[in-house]
N, C-alpha and C. Protein backbone atom coordinates (compact mmCIF):
# COMPACT_ATOMS: atom_id res chain seq x y z
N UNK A 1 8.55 -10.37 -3.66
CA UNK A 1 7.20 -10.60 -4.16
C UNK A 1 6.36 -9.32 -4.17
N UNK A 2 6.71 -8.22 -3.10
CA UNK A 2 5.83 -7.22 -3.34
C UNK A 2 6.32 -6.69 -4.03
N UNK A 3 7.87 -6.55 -4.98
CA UNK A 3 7.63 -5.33 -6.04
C UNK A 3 7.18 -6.02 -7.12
N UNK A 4 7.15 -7.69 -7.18
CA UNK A 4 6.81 -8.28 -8.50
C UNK A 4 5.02 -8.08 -8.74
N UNK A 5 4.31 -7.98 -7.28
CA UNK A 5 2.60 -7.61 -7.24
C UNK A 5 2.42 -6.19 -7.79
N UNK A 6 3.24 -5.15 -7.55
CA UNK A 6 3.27 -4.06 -7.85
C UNK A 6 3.91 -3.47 -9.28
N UNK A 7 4.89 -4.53 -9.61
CA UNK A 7 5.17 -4.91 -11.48
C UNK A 7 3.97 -5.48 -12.16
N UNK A 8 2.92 -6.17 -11.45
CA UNK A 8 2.04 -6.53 -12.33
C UNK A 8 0.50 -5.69 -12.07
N UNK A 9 0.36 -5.15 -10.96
CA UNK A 9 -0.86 -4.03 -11.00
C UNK A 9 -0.01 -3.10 -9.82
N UNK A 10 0.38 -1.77 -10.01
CA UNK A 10 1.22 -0.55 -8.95
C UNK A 10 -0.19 0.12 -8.18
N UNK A 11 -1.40 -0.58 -8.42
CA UNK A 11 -2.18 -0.06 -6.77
C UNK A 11 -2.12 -0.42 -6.12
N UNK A 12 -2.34 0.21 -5.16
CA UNK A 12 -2.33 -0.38 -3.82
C UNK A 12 -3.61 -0.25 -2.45
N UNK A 13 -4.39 -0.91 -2.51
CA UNK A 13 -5.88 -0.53 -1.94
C UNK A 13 -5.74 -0.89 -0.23
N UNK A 14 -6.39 0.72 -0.15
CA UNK A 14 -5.75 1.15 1.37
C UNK A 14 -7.64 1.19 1.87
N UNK A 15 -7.95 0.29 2.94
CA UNK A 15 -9.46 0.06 2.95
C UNK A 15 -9.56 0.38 4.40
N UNK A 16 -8.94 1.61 4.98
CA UNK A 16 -9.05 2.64 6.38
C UNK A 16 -10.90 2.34 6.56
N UNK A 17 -10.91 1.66 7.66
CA UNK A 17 -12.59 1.24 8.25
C UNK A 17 -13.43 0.36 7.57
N UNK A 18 -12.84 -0.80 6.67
CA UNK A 18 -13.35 -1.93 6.57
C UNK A 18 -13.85 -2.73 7.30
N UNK A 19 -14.86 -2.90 7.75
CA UNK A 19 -15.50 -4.13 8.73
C UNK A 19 -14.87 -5.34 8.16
N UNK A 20 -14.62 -6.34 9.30
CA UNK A 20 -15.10 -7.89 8.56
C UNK A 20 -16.04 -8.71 7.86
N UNK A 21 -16.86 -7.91 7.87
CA UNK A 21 -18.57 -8.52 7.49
C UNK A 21 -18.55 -8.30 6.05
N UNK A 22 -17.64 -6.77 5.66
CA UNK A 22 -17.32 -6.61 4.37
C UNK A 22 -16.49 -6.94 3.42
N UNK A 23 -15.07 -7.12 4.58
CA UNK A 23 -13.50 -7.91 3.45
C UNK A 23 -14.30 -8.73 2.38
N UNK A 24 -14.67 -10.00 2.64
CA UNK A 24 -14.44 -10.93 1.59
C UNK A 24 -15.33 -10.26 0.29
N UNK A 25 -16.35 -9.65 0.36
CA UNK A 25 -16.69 -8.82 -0.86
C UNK A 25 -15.89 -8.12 -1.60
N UNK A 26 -15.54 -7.11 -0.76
CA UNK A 26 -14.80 -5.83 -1.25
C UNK A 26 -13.09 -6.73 -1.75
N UNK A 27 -12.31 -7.28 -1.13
CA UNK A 27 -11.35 -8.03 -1.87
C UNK A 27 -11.29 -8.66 -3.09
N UNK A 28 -13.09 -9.24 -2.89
CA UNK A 28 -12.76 -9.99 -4.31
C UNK A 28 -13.49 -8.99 -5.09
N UNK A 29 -13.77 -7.87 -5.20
CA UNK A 29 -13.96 -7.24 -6.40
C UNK A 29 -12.38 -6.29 -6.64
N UNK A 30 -12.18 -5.91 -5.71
CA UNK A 30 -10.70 -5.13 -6.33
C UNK A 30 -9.71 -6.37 -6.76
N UNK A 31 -9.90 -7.69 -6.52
CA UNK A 31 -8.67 -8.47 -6.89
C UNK A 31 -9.55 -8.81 -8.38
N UNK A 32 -10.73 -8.91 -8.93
CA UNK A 32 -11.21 -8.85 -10.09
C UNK A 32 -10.81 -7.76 -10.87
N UNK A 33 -10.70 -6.50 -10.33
CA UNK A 33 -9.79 -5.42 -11.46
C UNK A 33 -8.92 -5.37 -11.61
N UNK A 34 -7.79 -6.58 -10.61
CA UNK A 34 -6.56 -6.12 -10.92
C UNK A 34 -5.57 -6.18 -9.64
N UNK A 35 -6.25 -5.62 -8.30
CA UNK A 35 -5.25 -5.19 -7.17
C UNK A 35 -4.79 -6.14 -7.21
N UNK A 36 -3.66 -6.67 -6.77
CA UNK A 36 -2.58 -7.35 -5.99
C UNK A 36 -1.93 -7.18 -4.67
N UNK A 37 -2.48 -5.97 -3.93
CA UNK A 37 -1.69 -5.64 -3.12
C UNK A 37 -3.01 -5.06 -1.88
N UNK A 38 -3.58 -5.41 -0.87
CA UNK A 38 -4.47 -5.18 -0.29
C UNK A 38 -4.08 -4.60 1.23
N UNK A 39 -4.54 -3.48 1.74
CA UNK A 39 -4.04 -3.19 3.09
C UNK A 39 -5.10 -2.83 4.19
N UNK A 40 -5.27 -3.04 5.11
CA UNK A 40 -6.02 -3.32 5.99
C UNK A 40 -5.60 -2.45 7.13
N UNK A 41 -6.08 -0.76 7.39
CA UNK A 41 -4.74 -0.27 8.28
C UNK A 41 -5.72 -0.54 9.65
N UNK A 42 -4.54 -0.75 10.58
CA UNK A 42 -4.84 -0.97 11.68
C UNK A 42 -5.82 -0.04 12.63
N UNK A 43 -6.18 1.01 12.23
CA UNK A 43 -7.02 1.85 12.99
C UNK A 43 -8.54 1.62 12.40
N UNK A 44 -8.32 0.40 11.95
CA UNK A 44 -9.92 0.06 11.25
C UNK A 44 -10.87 -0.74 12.43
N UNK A 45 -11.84 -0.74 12.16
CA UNK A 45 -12.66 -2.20 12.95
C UNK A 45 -12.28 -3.79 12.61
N UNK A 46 -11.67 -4.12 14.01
CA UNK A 46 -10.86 -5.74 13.97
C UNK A 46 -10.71 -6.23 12.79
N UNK A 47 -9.59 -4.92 12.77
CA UNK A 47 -8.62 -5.26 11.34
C UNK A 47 -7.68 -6.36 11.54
N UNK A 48 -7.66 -7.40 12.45
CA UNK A 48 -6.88 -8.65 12.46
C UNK A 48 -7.96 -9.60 11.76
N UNK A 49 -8.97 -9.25 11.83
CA UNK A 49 -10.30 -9.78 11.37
C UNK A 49 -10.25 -10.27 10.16
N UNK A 50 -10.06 -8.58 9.45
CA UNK A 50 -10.71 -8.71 8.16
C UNK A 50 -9.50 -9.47 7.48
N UNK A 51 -8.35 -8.78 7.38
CA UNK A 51 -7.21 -9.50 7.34
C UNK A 51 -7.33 -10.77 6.78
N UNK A 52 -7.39 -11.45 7.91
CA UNK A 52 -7.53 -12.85 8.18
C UNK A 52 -8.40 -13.63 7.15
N UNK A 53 -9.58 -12.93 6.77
CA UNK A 53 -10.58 -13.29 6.27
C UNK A 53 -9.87 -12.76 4.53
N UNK A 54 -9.75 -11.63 4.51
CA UNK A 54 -9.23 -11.37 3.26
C UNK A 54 -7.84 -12.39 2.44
N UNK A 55 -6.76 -12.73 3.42
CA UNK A 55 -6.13 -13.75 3.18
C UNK A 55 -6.37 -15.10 2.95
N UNK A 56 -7.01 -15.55 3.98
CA UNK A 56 -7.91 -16.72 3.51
C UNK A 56 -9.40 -16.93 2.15
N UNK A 57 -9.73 -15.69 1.60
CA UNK A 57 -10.73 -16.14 0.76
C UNK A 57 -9.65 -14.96 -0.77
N UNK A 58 -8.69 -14.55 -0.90
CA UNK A 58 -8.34 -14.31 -1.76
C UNK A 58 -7.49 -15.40 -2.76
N UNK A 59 -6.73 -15.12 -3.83
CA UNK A 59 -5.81 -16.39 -4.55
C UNK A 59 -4.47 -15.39 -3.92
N UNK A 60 -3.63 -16.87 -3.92
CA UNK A 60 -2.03 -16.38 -3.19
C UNK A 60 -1.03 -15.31 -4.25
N UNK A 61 -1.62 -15.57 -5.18
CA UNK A 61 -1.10 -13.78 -6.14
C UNK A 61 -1.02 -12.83 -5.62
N UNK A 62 -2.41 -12.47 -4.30
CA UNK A 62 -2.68 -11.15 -3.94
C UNK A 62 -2.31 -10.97 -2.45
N UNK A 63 -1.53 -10.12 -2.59
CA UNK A 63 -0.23 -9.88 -0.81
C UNK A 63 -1.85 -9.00 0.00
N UNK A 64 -1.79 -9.39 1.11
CA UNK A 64 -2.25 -9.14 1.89
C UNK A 64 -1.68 -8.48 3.18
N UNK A 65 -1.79 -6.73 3.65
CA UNK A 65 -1.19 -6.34 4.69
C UNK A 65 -1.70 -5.43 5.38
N UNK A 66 -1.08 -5.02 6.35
CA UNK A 66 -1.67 -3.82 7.36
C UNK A 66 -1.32 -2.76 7.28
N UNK A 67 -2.00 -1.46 7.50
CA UNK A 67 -1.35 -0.45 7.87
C UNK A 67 -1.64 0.08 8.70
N UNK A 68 -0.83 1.12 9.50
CA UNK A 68 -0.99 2.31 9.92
C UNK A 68 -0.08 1.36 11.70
N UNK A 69 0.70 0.54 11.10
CA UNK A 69 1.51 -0.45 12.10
C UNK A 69 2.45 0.38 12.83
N UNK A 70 2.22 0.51 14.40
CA UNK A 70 3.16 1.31 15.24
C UNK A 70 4.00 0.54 16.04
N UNK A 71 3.87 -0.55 15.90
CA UNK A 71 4.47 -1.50 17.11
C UNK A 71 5.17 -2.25 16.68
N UNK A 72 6.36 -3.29 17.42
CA UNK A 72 6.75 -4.49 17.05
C UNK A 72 5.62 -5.21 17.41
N UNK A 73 4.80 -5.28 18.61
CA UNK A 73 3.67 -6.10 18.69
C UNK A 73 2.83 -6.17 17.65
N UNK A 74 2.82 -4.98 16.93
CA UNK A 74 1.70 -4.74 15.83
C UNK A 74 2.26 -5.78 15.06
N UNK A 75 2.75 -6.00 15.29
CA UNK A 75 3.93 -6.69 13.24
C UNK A 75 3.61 -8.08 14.00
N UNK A 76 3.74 -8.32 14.42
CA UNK A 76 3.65 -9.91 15.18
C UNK A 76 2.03 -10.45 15.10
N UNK A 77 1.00 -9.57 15.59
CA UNK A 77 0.15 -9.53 15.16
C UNK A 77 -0.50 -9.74 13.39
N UNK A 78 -0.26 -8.66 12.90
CA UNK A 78 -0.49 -8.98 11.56
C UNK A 78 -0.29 -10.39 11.13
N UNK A 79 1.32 -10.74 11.66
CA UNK A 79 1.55 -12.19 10.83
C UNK A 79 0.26 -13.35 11.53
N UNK A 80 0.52 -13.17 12.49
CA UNK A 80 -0.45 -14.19 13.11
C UNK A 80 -1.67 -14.03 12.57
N UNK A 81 -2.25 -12.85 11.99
CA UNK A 81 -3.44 -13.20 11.12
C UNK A 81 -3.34 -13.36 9.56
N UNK A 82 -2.50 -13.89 9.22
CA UNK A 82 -1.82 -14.25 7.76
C UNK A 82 -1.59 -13.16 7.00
N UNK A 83 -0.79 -12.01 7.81
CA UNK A 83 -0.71 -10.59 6.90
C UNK A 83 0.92 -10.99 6.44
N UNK A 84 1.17 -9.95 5.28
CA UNK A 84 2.30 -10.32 4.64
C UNK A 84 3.24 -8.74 4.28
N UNK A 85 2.71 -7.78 4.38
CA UNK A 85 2.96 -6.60 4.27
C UNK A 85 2.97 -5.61 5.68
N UNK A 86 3.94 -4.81 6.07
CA UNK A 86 3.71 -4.18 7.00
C UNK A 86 3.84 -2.62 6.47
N UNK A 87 2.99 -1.93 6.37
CA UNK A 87 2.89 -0.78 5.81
C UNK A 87 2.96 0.41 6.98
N UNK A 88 3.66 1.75 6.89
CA UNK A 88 3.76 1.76 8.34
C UNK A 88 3.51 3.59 7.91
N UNK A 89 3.02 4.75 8.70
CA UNK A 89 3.04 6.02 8.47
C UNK A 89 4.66 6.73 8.53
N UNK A 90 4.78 5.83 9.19
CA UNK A 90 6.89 6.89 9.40
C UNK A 90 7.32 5.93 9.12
N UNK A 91 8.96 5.58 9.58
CA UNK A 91 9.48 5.39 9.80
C UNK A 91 10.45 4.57 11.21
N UNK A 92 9.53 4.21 11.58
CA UNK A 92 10.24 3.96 13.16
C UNK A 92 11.22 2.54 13.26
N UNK A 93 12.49 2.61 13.46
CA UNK A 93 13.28 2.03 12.94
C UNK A 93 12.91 0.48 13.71
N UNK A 94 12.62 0.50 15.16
CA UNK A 94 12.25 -0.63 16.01
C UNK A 94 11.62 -1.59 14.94
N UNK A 95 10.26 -0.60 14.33
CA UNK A 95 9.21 -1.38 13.53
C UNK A 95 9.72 -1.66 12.68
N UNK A 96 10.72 -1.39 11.88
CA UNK A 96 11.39 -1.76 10.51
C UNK A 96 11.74 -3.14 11.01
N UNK A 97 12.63 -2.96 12.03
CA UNK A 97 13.39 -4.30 12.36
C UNK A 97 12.38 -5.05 12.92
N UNK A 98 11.90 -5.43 13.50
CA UNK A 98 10.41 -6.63 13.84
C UNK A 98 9.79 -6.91 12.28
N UNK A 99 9.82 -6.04 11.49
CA UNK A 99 8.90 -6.58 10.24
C UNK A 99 10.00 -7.39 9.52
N UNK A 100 11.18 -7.22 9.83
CA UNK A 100 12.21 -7.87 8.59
C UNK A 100 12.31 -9.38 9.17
N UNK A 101 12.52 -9.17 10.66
CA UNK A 101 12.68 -10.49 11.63
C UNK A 101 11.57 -11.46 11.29
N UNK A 102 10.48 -10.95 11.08
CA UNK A 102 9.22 -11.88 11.33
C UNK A 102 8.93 -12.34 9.29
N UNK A 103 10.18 -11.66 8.49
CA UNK A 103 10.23 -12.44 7.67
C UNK A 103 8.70 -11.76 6.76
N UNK A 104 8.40 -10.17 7.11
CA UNK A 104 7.33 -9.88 6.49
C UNK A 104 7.63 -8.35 5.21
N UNK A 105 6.85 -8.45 4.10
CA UNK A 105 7.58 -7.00 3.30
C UNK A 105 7.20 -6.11 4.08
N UNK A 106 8.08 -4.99 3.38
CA UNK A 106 7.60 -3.87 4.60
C UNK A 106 7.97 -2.47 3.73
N UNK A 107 6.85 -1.61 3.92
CA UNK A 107 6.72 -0.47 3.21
C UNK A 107 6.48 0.91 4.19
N UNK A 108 7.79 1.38 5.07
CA UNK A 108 7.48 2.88 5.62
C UNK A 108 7.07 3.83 4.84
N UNK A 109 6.21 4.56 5.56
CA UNK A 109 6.37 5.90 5.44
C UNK A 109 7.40 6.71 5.55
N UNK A 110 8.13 7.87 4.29
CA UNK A 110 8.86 8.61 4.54
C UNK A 110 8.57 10.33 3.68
N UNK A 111 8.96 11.19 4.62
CA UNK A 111 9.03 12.20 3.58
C UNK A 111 10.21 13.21 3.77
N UNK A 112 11.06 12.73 3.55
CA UNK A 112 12.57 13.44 3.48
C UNK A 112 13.19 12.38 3.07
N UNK A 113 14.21 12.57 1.35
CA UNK A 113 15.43 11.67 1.65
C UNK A 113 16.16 11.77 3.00
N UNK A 114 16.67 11.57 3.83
CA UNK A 114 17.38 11.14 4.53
C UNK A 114 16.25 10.17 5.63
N UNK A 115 14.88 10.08 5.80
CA UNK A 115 14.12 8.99 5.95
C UNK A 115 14.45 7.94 5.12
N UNK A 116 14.03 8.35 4.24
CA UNK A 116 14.23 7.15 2.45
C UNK A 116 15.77 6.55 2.71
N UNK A 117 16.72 7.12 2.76
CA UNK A 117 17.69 6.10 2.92
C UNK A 117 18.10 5.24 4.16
N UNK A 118 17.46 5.74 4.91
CA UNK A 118 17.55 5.39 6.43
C UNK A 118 16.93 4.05 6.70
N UNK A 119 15.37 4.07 5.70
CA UNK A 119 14.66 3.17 5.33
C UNK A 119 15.20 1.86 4.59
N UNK A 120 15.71 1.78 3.45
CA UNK A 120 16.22 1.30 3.25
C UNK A 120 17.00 0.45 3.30
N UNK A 121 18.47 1.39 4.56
CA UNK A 121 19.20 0.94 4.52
C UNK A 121 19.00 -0.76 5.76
N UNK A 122 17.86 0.05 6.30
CA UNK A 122 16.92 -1.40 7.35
C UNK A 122 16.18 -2.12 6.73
N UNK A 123 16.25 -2.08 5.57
CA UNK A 123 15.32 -3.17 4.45
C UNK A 123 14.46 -3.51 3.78
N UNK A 124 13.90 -1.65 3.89
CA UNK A 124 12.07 -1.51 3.36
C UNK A 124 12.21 -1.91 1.79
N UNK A 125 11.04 -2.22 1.89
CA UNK A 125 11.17 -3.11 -0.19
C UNK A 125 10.54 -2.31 -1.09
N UNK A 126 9.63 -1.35 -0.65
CA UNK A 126 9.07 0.01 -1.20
C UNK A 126 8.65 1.03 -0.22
N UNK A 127 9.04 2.52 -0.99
CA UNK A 127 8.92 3.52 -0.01
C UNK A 127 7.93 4.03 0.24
N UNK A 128 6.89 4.29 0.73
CA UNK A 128 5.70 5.10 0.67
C UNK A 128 5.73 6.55 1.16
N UNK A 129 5.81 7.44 -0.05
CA UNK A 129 6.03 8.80 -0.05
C UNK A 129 4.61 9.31 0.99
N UNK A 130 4.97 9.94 2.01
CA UNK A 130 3.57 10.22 2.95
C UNK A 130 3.90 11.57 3.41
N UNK A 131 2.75 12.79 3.45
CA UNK A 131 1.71 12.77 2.43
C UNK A 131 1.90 13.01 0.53
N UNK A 132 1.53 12.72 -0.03
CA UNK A 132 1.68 12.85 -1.28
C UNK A 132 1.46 13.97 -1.63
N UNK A 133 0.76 14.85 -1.24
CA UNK A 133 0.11 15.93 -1.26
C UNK A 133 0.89 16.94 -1.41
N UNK A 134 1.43 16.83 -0.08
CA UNK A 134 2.66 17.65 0.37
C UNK A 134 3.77 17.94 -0.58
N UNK A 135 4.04 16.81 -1.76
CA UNK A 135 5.38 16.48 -2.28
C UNK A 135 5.44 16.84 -3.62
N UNK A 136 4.57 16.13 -4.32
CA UNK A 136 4.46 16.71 -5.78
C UNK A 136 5.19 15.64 -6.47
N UNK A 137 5.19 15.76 -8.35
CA UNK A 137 6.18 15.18 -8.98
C UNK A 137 7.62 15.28 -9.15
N UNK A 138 7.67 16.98 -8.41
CA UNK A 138 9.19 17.13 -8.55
C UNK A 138 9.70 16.76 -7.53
N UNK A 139 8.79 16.15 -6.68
CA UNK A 139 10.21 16.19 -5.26
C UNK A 139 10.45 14.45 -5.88
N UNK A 140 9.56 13.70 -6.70
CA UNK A 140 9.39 12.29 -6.95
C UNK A 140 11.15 12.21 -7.54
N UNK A 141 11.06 13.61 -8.91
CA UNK A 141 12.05 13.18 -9.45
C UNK A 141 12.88 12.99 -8.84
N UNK A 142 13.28 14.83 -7.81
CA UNK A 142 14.52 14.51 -7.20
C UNK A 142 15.45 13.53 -6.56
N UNK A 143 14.41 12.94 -5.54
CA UNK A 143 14.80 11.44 -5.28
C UNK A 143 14.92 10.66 -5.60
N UNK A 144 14.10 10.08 -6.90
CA UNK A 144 15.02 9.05 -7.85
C UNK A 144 16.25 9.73 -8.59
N UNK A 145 16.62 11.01 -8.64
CA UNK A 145 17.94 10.95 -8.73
C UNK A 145 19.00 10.58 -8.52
N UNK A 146 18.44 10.61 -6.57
CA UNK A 146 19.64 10.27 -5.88
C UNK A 146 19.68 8.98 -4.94
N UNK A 147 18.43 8.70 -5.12
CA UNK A 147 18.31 7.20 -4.33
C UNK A 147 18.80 5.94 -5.18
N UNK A 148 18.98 4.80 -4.54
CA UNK A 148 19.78 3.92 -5.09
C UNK A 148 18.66 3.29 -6.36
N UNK A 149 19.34 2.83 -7.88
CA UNK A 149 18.53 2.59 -8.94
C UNK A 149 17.79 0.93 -8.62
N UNK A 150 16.55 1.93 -8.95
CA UNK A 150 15.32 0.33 -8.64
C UNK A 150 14.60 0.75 -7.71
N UNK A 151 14.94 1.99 -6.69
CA UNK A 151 13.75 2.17 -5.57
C UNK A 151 12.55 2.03 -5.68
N UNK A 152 12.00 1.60 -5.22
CA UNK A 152 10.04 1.96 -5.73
C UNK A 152 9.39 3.12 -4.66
N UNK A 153 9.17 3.97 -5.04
CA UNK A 153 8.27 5.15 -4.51
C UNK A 153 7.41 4.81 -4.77
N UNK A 154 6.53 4.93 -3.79
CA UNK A 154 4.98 4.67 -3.77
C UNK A 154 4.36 5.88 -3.06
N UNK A 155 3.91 7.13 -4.22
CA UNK A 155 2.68 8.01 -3.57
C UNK A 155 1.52 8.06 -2.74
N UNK A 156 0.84 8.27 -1.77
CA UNK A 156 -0.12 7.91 -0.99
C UNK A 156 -0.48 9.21 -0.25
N UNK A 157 -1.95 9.79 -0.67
CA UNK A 157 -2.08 10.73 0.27
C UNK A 157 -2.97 11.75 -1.19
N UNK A 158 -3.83 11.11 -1.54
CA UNK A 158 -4.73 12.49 -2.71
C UNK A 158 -4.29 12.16 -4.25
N UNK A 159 -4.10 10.66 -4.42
CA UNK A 159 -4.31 10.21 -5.35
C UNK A 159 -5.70 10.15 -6.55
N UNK A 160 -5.63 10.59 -7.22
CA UNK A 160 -6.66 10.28 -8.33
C UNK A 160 -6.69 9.81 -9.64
N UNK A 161 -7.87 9.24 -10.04
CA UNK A 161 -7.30 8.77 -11.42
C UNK A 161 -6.72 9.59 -12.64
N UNK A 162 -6.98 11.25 -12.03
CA UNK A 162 -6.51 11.77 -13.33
C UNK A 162 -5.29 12.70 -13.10
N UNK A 163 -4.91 12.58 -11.67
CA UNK A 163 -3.38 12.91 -11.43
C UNK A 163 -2.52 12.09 -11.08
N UNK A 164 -2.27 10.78 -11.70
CA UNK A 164 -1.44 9.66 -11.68
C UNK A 164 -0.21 10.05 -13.19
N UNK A 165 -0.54 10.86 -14.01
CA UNK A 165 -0.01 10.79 -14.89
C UNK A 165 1.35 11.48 -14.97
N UNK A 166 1.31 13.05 -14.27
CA UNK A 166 2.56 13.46 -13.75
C UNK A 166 3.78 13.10 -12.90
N UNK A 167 2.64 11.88 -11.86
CA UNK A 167 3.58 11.19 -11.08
C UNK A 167 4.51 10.42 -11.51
N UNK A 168 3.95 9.32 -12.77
CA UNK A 168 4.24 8.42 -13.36
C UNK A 168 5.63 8.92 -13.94
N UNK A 169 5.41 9.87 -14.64
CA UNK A 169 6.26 10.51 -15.67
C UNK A 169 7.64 11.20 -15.20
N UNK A 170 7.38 11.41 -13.39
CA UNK A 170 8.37 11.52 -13.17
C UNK A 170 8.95 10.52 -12.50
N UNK A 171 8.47 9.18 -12.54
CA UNK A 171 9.61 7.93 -12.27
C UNK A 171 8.89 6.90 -11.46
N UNK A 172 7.42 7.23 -11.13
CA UNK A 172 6.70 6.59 -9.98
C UNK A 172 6.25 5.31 -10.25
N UNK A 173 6.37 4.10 -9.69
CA UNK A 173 6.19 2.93 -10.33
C UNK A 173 4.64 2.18 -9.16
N UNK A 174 4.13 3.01 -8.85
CA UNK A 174 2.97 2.78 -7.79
C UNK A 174 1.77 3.50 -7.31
N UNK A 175 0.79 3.57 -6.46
CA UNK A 175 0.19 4.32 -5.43
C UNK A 175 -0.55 3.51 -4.63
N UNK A 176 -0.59 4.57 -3.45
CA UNK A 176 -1.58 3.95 -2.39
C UNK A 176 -2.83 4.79 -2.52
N UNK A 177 -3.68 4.11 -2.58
CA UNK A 177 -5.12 4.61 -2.41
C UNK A 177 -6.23 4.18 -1.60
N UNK A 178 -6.71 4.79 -0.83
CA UNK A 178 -6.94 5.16 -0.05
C UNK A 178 -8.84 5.53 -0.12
N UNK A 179 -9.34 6.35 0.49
CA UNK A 179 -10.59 7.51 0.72
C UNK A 179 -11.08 7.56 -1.11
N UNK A 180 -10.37 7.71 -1.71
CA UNK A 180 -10.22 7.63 -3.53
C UNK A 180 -11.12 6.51 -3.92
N UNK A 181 -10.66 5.48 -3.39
CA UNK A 181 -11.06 4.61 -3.67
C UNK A 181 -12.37 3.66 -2.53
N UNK A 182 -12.32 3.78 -1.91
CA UNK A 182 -12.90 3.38 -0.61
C UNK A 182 -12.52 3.54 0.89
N UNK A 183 -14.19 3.79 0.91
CA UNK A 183 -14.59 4.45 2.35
C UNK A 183 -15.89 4.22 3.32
N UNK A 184 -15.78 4.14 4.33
CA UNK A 184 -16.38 3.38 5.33
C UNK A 184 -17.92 3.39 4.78
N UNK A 185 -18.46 2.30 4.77
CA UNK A 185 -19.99 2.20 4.72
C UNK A 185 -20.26 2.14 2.73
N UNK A 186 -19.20 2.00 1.87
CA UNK A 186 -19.62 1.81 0.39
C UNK A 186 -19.88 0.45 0.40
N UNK A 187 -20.62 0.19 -0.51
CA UNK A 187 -21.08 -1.21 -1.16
C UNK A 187 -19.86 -1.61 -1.83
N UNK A 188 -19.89 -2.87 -1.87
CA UNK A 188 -18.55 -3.80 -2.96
C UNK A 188 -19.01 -3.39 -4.34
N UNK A 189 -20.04 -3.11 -4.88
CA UNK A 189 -20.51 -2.09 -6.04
C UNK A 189 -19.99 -1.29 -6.53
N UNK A 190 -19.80 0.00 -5.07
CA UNK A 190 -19.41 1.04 -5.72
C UNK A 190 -17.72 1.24 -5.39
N UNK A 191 -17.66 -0.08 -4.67
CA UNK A 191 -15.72 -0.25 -4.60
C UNK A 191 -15.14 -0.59 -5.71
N UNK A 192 -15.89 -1.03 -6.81
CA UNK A 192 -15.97 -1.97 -7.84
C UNK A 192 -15.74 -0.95 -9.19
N UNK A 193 -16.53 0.15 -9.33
CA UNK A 193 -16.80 1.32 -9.97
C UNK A 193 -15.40 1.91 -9.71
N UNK A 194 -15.29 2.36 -8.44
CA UNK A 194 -13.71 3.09 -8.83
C UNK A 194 -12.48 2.72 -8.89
N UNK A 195 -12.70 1.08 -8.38
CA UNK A 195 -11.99 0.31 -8.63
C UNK A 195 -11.16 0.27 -10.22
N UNK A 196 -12.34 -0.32 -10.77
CA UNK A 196 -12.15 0.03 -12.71
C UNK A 196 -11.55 1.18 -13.03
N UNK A 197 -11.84 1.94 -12.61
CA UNK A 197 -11.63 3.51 -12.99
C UNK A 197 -10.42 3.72 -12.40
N UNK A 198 -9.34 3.50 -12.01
CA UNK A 198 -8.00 3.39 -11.39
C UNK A 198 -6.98 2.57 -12.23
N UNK A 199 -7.67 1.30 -12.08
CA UNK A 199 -7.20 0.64 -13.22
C UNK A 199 -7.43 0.78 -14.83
N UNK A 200 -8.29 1.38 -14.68
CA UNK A 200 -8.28 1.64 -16.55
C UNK A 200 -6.97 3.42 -16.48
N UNK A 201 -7.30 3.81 -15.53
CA UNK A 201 -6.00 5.25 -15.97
C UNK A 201 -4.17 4.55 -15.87
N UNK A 202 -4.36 3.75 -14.46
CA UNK A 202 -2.96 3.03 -14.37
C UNK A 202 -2.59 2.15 -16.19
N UNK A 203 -3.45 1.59 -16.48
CA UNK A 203 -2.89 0.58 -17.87
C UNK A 203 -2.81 1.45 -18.68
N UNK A 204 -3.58 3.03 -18.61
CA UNK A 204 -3.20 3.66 -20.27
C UNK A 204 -2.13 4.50 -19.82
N UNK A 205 -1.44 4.17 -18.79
CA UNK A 205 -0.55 5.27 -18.22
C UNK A 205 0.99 4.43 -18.75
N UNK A 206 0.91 3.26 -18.87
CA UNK A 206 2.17 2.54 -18.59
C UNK A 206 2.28 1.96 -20.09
């Protein structure tokens, strides 16, 4: 289900210091442009909270998950607040396996093939290239060279709407966004504004 949310809109809205007071706004305007895929990273304010609240007042189209997940406790957590995604900065294989057990998708962080297949081979359902920054379009290609056909790379880390296009072109079927898009203390207004503006570059991109 998460690569079919990410077949039908490839953002991915990363809302690092969302209050609860704010989820149910800010969700339902990015699920009005489009998101499908919502993340809630754990170093936010009682991000089991918002979560919770974001799952419960969104439609079941739109996957709801955490990031910045270090724990098997973490992953156990999430589910218990109706999260469905475990989005994670590395790799840590423990956490791979608790997210698969508890029956949740799960998207590491990696930045070396030999992470990426490692990932994988424990069951991640998309990769999240971390930092993006760091990597570029050519390192995108290289690895869909050699990674198994269908991977989903997902960029994250200095995304914008008007450098999505090189990524794309070299094989990228996603991004995480992040600070780009929203950041602590914006109105559902102006989440709304760049919201559009993400999604209008992603649809003329594809």
């Amino acid at each position: 289900m998460l690569k079919q949310a990410l077949a039908q809109n490839g953002l991915i809205a990363i809302l690092r210091g969302l209050r609860p007071q704010e989820a149910e706004a800010v969700g339902e305007v990015l699920y009005s442009a489009g998101f499908r895929v919502i993340e809630v990273p754990l170093n936010s304010p009682e991000p089991y909270e918002s979560i919770r609240i974001l799952r419960s007042t969104l439609p079941a189209d739109c996957l709801i998950g955490a990031g910045t997940v270090l724990t098997p406790e973490q992953v156990e957590q999430v589910k218990a607040a109706g999260g469905q995604v475990i989005v994670m900065p590395h790799s840590d294989a423990k956490v791979l396996r608790a997210a698969k057990a508890a029956g949740l998708f799960l998207s590491p962080g990696v930045a070396t093939p030999t992470e990426a297949f490692a990932a994988l081979a424990e069951g991640a359902d998309v990769l999240k290239m971390f930092p993006a920054e760091q990597m570029g379009p050519a390192v995108v290609k290289a690895w869909l060279a050699v990674l198994p056909a269908g991977t989903v790379l997902v960029p994250v880390g200095g995304i914008t709407p008007d450098n999505m296009q090189v990524f794309v072109e070299a094989g990228v079927k996603g991004f995480g966004l992040g600070s780009g898009l929203f950041k602590p203390g914006m109105t559902a207004d102006e989440v709304a504004v760049r919201a559009k503006a993400y999604v209008a570059a992603w649809n003329a991109l594809r």
